[in-house]
C-alpha atoms as a PDB file:
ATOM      1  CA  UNK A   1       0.000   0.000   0.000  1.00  0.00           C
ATOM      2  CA  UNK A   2       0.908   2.901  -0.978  1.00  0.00           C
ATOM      3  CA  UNK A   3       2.464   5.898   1.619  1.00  0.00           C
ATOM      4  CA  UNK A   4       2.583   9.308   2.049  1.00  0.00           C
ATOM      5  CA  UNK A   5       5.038  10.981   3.443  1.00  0.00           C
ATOM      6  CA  UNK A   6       7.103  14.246   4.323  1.00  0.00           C
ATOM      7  CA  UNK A   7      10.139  14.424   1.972  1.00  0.00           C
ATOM      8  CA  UNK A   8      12.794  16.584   2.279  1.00  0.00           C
ATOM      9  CA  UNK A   9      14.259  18.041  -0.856  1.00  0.00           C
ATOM     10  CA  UNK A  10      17.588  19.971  -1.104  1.00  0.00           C
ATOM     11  CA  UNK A  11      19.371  21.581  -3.911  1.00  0.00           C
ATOM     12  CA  UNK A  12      22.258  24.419  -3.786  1.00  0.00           C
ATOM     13  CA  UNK A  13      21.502  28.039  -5.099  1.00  0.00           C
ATOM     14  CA  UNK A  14      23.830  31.131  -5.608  1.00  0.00           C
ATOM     15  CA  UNK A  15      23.422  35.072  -4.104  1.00  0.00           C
ATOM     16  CA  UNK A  16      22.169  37.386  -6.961  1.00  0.00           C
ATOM     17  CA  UNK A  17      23.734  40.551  -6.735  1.00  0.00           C
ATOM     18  CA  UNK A  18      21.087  42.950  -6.507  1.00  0.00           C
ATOM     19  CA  UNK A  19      18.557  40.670  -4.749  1.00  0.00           C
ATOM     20  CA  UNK A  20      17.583  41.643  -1.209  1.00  0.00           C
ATOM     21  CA  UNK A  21      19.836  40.419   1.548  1.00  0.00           C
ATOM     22  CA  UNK A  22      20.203  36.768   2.813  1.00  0.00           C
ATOM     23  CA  UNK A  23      19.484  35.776   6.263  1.00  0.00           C
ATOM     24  CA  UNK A  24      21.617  36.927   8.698  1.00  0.00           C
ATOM     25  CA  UNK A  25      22.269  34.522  10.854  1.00  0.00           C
ATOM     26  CA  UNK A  26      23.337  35.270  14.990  1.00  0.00           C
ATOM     27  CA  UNK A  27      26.090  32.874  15.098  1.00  0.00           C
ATOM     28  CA  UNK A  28      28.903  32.675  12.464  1.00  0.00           C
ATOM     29  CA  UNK A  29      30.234  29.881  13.753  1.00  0.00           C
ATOM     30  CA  UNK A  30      27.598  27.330  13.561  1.00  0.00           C
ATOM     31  CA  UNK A  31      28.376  24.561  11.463  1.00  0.00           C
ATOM     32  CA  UNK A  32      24.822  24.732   9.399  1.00  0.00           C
ATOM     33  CA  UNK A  33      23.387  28.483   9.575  1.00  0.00           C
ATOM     34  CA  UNK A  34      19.674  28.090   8.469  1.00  0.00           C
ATOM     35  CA  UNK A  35      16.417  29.804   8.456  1.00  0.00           C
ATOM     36  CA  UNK A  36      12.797  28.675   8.006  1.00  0.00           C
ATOM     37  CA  UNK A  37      10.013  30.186   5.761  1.00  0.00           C
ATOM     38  CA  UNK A  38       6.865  29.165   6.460  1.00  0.00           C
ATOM     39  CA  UNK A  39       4.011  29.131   3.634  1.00  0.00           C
ATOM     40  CA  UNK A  40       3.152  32.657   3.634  1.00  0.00           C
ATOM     41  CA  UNK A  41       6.510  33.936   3.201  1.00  0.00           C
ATOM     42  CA  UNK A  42       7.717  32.056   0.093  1.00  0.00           C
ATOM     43  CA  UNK A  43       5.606  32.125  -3.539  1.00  0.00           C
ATOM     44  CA  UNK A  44       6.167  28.934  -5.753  1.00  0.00           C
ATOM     45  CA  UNK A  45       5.362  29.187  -8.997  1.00  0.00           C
ATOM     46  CA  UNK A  46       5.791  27.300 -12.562  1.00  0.00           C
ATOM     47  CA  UNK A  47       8.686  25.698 -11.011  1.00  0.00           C
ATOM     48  CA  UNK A  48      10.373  29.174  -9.746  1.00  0.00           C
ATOM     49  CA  UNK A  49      10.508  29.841  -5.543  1.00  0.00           C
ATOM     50  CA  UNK A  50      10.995  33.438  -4.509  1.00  0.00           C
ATOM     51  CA  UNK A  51      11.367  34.277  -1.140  1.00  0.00           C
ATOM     52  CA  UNK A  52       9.843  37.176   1.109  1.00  0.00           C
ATOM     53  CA  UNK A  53      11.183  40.989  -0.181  1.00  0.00           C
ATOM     54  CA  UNK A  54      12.941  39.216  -3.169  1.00  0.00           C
ATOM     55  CA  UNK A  55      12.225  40.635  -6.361  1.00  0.00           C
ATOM     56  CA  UNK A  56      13.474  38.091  -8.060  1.00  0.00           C
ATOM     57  CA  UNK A  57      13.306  33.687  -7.909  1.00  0.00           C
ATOM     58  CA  UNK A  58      16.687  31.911  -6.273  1.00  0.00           C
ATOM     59  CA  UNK A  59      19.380  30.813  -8.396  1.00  0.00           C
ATOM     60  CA  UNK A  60      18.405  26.987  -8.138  1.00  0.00           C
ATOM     61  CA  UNK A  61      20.670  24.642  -9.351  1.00  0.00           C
ATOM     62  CA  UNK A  62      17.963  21.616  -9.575  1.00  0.00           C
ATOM     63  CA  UNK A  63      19.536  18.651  -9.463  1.00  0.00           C
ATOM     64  CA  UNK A  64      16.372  16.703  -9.416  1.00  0.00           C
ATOM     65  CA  UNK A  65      12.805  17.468 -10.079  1.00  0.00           C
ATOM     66  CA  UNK A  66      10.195  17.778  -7.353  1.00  0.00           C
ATOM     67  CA  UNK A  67       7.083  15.515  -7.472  1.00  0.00           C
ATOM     68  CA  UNK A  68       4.488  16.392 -10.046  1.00  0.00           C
ATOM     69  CA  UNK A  69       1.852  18.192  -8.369  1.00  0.00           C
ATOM     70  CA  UNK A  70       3.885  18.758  -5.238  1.00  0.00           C
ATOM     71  CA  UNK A  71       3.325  21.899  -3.385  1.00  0.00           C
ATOM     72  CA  UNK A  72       6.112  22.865  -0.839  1.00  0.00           C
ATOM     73  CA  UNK A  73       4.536  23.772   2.996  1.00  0.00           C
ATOM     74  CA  UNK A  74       8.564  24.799   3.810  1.00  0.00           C
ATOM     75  CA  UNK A  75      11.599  26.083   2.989  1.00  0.00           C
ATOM     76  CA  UNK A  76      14.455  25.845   4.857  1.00  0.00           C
ATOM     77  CA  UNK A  77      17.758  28.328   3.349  1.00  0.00           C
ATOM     78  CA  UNK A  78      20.836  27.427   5.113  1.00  0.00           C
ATOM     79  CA  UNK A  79      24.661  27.782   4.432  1.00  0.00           C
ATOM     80  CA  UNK A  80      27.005  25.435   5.742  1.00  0.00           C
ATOM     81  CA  UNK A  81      31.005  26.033   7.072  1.00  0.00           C
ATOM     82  CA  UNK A  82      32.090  25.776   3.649  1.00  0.00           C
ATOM     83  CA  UNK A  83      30.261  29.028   2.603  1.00  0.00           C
ATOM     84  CA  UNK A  84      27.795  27.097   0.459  1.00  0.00           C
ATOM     85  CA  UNK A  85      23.945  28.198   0.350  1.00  0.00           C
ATOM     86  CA  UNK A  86      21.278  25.489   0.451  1.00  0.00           C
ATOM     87  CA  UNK A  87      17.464  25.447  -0.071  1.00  0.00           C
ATOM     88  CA  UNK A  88      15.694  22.480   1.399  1.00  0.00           C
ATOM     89  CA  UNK A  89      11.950  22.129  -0.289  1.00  0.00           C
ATOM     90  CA  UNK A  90       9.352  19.939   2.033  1.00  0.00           C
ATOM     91  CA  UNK A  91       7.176  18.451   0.317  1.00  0.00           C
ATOM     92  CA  UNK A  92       4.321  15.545   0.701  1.00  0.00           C
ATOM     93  CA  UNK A  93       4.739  12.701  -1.415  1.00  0.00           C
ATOM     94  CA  UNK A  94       2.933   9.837  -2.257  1.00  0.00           C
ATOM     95  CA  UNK A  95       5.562   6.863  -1.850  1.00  0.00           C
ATOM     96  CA  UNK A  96       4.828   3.146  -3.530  1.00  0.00           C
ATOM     97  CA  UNK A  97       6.442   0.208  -2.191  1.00  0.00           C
ATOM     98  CA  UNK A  98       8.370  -1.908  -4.749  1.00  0.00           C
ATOM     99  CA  UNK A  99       6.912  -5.171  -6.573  1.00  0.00           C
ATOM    100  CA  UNK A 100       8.253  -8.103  -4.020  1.00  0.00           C
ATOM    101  CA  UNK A 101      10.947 -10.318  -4.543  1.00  0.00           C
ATOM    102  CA  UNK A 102      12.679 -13.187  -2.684  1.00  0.00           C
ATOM    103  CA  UNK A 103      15.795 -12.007  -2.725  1.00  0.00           C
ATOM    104  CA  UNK A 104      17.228 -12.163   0.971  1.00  0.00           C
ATOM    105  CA  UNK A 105      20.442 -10.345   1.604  1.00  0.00           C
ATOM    106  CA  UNK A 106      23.522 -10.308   5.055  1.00  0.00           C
ATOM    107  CA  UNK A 107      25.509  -7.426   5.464  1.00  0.00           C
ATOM    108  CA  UNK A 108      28.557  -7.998   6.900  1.00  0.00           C
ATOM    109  CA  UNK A 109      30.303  -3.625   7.851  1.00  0.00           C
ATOM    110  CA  UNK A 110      34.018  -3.780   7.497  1.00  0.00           C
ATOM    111  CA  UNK A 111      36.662  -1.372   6.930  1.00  0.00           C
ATOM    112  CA  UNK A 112      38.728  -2.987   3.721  1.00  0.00           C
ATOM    113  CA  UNK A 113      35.573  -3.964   2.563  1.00  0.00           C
ATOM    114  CA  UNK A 114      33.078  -1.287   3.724  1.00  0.00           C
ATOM    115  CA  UNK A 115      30.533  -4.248   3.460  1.00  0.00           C
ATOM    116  CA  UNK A 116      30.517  -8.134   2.638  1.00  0.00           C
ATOM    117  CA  UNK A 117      27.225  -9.505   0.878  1.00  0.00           C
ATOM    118  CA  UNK A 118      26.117 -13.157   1.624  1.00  0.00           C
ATOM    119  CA  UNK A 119      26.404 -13.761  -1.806  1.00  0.00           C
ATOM    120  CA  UNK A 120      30.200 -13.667  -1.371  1.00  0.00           C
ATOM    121  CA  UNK A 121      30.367 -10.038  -3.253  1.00  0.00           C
ATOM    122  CA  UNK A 122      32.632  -7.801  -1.360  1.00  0.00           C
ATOM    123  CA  UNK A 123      32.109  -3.797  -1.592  1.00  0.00           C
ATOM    124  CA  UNK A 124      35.230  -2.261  -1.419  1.00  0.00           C
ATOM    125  CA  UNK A 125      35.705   0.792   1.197  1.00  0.00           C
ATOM    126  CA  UNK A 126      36.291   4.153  -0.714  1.00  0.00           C
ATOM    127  CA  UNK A 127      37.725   5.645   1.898  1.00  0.00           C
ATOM    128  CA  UNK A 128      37.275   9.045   1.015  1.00  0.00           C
ATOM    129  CA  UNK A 129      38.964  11.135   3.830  1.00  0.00           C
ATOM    130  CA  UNK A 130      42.075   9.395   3.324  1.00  0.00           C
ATOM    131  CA  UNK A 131      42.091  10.015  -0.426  1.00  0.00           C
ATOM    132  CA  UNK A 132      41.957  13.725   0.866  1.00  0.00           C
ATOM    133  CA  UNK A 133      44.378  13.559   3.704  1.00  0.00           C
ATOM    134  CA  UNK A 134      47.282  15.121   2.273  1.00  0.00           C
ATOM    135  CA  UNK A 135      45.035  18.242   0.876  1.00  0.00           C
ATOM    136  CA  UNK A 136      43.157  18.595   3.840  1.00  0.00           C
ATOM    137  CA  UNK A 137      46.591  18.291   6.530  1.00  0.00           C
ATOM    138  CA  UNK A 138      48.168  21.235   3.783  1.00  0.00           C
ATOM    139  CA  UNK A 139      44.924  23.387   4.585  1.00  0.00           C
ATOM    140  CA  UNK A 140      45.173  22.555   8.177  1.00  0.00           C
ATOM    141  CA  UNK A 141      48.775  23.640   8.315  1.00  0.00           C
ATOM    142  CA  UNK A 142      47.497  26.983   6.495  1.00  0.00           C
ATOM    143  CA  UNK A 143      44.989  27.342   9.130  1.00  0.00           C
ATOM    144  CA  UNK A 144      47.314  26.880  11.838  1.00  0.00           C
ATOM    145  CA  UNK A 145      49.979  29.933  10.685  1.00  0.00           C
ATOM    146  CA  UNK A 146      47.440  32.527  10.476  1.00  0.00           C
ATOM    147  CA  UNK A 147      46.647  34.993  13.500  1.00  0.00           C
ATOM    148  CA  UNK A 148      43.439  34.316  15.376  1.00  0.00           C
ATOM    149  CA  UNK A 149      40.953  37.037  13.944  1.00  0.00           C
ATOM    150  CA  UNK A 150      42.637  37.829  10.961  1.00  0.00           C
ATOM    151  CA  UNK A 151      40.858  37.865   7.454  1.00  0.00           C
ATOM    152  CA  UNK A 152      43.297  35.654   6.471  1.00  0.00           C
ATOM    153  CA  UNK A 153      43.031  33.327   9.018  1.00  0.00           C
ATOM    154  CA  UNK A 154      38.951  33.355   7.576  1.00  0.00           C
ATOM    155  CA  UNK A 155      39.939  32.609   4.391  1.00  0.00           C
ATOM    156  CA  UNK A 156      42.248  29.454   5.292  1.00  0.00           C
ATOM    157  CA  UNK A 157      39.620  27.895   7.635  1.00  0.00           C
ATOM    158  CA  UNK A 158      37.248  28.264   4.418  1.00  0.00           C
ATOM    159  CA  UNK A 159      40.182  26.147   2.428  1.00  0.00           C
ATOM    160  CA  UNK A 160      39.313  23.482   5.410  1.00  0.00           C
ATOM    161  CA  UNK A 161      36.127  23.382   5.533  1.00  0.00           C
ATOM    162  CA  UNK A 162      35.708  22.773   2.041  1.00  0.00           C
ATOM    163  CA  UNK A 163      37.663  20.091   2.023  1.00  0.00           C
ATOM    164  CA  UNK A 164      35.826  18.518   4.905  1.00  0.00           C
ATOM    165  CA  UNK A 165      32.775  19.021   2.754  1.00  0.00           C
ATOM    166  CA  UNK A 166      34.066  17.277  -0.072  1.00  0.00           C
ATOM    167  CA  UNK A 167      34.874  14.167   1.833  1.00  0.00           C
ATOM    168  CA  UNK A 168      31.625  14.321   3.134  1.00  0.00           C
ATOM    169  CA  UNK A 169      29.798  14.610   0.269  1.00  0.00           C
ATOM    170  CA  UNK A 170      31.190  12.292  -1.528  1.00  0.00           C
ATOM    171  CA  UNK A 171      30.719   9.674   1.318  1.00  0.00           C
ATOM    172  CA  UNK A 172      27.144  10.649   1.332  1.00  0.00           C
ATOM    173  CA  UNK A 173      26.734   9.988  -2.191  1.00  0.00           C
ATOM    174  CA  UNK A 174      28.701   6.643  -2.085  1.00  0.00           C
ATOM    175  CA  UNK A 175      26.441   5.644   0.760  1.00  0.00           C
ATOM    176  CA  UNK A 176      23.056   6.623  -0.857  1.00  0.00           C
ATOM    177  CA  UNK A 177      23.828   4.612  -4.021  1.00  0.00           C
ATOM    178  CA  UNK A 178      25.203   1.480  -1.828  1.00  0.00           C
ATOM    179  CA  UNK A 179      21.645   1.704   0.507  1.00  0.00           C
ATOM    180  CA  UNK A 180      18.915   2.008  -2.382  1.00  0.00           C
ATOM    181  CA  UNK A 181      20.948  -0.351  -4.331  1.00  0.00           C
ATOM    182  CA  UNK A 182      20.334  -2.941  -1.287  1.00  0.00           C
ATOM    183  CA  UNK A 183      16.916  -2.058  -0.589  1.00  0.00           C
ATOM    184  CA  UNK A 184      15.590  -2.505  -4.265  1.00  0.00           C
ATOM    185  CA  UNK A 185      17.187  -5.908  -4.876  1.00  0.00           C
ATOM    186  CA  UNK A 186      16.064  -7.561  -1.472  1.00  0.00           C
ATOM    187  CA  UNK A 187      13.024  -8.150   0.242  1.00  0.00           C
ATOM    188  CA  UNK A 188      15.004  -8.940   3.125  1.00  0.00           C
ATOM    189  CA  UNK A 189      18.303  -7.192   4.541  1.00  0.00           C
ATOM    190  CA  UNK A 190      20.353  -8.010   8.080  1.00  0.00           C
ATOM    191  CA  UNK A 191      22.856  -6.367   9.126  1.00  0.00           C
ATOM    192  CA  UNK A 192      24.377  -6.407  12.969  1.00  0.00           C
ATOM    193  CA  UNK A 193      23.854  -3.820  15.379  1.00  0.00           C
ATOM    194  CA  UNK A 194      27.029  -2.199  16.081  1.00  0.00           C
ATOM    195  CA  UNK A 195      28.027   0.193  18.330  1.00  0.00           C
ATOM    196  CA  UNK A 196      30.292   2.318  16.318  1.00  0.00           C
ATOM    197  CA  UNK A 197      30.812   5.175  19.414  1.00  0.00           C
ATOM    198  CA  UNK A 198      32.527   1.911  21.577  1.00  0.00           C
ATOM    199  CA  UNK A 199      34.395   0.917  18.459  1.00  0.00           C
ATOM    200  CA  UNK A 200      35.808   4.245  17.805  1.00  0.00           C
ATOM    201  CA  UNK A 201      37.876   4.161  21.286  1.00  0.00           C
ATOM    202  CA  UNK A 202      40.683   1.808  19.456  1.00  0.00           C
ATOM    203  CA  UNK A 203      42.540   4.319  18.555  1.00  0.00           C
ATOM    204  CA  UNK A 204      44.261   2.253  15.888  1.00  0.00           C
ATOM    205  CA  UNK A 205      41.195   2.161  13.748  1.00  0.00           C
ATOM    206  CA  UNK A 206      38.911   5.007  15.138  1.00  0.00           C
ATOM    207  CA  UNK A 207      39.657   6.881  12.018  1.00  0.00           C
ATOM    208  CA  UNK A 208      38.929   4.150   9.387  1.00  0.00           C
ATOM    209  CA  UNK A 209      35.845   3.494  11.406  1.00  0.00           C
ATOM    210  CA  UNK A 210      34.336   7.349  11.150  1.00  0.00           C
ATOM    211  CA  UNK A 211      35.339   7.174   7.848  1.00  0.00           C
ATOM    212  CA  UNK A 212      33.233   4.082   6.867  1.00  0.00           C
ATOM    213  CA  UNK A 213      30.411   5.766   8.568  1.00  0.00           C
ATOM    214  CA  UNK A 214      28.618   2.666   9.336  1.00  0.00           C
ATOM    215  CA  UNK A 215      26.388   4.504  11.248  1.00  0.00           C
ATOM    216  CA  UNK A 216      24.956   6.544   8.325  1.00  0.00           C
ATOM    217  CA  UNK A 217      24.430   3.366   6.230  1.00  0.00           C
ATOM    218  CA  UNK A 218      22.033   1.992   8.745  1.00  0.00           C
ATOM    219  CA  UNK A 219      19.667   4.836   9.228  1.00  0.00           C
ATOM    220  CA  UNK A 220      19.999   5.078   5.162  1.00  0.00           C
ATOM    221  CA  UNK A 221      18.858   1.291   5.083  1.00  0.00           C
ATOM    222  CA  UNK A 222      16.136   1.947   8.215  1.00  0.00           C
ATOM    223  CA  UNK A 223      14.478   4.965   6.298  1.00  0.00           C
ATOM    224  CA  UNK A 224      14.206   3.425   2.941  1.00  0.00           C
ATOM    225  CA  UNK A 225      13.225   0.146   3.809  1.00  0.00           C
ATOM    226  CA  UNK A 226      10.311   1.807   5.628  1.00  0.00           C
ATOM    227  CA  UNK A 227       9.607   3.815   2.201  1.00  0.00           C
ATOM    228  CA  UNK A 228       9.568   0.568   0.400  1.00  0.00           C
ATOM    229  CA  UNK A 229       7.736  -1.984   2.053  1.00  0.00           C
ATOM    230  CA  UNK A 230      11.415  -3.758   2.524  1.00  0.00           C
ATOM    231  CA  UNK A 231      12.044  -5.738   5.680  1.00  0.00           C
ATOM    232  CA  UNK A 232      15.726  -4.114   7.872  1.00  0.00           C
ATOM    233  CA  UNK A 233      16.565  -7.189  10.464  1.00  0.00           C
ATOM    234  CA  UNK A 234      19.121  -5.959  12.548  1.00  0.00           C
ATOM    235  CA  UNK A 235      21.579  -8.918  14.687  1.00  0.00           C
ATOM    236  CA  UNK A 236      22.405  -8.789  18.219  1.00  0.00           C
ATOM    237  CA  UNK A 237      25.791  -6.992  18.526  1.00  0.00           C
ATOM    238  CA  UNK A 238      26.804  -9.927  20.724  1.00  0.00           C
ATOM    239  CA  UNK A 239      26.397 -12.490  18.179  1.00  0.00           C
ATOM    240  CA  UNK A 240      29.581 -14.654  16.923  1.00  0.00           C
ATOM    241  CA  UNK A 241      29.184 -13.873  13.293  1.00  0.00           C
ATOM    242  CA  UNK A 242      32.870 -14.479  12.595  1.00  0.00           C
ATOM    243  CA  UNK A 243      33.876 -17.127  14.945  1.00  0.00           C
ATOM    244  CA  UNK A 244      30.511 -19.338  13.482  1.00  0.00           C
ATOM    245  CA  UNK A 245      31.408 -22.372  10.778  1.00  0.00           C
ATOM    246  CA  UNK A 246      28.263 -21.261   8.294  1.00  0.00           C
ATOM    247  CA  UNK A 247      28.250 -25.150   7.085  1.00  0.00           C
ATOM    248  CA  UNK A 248      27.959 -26.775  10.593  1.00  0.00           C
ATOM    249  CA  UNK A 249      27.511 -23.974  13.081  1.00  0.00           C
ATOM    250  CA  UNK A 250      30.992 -25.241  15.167  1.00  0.00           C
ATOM    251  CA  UNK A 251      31.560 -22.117  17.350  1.00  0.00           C
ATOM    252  CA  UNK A 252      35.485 -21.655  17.620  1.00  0.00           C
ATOM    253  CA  UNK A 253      36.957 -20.001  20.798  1.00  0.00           C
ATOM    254  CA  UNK A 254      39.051 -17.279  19.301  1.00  0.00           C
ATOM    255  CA  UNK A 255      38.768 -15.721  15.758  1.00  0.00           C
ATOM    256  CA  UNK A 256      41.819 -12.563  16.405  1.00  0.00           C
ATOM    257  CA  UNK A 257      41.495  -9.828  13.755  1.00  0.00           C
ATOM    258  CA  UNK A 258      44.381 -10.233  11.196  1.00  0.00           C
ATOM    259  CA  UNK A 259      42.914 -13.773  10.745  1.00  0.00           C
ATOM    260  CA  UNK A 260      41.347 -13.262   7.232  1.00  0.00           C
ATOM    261  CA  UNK A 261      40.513 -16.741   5.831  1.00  0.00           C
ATOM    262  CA  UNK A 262      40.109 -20.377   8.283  1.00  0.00           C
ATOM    263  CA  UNK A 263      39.024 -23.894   7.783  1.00  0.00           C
ATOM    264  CA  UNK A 264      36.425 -25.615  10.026  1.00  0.00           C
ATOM    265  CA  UNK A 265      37.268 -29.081  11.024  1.00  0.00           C
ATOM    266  CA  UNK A 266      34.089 -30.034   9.507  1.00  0.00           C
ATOM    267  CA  UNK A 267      36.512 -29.579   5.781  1.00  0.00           C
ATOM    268  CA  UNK A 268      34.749 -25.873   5.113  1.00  0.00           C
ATOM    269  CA  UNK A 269      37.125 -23.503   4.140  1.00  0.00           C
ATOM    270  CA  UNK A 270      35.772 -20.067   4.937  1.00  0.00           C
ATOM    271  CA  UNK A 271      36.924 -16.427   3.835  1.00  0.00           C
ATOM    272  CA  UNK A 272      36.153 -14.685   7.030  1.00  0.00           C
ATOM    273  CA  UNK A 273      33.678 -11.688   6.289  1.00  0.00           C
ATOM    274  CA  UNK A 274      31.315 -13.969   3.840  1.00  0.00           C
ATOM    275  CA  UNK A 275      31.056 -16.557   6.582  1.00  0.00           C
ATOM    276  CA  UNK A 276      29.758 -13.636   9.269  1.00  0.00           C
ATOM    277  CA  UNK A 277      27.630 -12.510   6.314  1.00  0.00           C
ATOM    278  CA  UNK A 278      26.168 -16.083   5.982  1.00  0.00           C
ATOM    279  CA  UNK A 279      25.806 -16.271   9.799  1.00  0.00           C
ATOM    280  CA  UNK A 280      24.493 -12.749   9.677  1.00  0.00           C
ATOM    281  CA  UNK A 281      21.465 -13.664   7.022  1.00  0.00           C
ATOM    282  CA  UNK A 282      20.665 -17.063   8.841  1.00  0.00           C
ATOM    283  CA  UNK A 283      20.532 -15.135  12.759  1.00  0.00           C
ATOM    284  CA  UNK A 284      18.686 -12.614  11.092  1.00  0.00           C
ATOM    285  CA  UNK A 285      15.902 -15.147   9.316  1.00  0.00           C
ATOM    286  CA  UNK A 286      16.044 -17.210  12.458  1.00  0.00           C
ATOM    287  CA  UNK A 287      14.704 -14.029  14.383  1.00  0.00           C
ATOM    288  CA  UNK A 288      11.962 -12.661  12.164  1.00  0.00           C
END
């Protein structure tokens, strides 16, 4: 059966010289500056949104079209640390979940891998801050020589901030595609409940971890399996997905991290992530 729901659309804009001001916002240095415009101060029309004591419609740059028929209730303008303006359109839409399948799918969240499929496919991590890391320590350097207050010292942490918010964007996008990918080809998806703010105190990997951003992946997953009629199963954090044989369910005793591949001494030969995925799926099935 069909849903409606509140949806959330955002797409960047640019400042027309000439146009009244933007919002000025009370704290510069907020992360996400934003301000809220309620029905009676925007006008929508033929596709065009002007906002109160603007002459003229924002500079949209519409990277997708809104729903046919859809009327926005809000609009949210914000600009985030990296000096970029945003408009975020709410709008009702009528959501249909997808035709049914029996496709059943374990998710296995690694950092090599940023996730292992039951089917044995293996997702390789992008890793997108540390493809940045050299630009983004050069910025912070930058940032670092210039005197507190300074215009200068404005200008570098811009430099920084834009790189943060190209690693983050790209994540975003990588983790999107990877989510809706997963929820239209399964009925069925399990995936283990971890508890990435414990995990992040080994200092050795706390910085691969925030990079995966496991965290985001799940709520992506939880949101759009709701929008879908898809089923999200999520595993007891406490359960041995790695140390499990997948053929005959011998538990071993120890399974240490830099142990990639073992053999059960039932003869199975297992690669260790697509055995937890296996493990994952079946827990997962067992529990619905």
């Amino acid at each position: 059966m069909a849903q409606i729901v509140k949806r959330a659309y955002m797409y960047r804009f640019y400042p027309t010289p000439g146009q009244a001001d933007y919002p000025t916002f009370k704290s510069r240095k907020k992360s996400r500056a934003s301000a809220e415009y309620t029905r009676s101060a925007f006008r929508w029309r033929d596709g065009t949104l002007t906002l109160a004591k603007m002459s003229e419609p924002l500079r949209i740059v519409w990277s997708r079209p809104l729903p046919e028929g859809a009327e926005p209730s809000t609009v949210t303008v914000s600009r985030d640390s990296a000096g970029r303006w945003f408009v975020s359109i709410l709008v009702e839409e009528m959501i249909r979940p997808l035709d049914p399948t029996d496709n059943r799918m374990g998710v296995d969240a690694g950092i090599t891998a940023l996730v292992t499929l039951s089917t044995g496919e293996k997702v390789t991590n992008p890793r997108h801050e540390r493809a940045d890391r050299r630009k983004l320590a050069k910025a912070q350097r930058a940032l670092a020589r210039k005197a507190k207050g300074s215009a200068n010292r404005a200008k570098a942490r811009l430099k920084v901030a834009r790189v943060y918010a190209r690693i983050a964007d790209r994540r975003r996008d990588f983790l999107h595609k990877l989510s809706t990918r997963l929820v239209r080809e399964n009925q069925t998806v399990v995936i283990e409940d971890l508890t990435v703010r414990t995990m992040v105190r080994n200092h050795t990997l706390a910085r691969a971890i925030s990079d995966a951003s496991w965290r985001e992946l799940r709520s992506a997953l939880e949101y759009k399996a709701a929008w879908y009629g898809r089923e999200l199963v999520v595993v007891d954090r406490w359960f041995p997905s790695s140390k499990l044989c997948s053929a005959c369910g011998a538990l071993q005793d120890t399974m240490p991290l830099n142990v990639r591949t073992w053999e059960c001494a039932c003869g199975a030969s297992h690669d260790r992530d697509v055995n937890a995925a296996k493990n994952i799926l079946a827990a997962g099935l067992a529990e619905r």
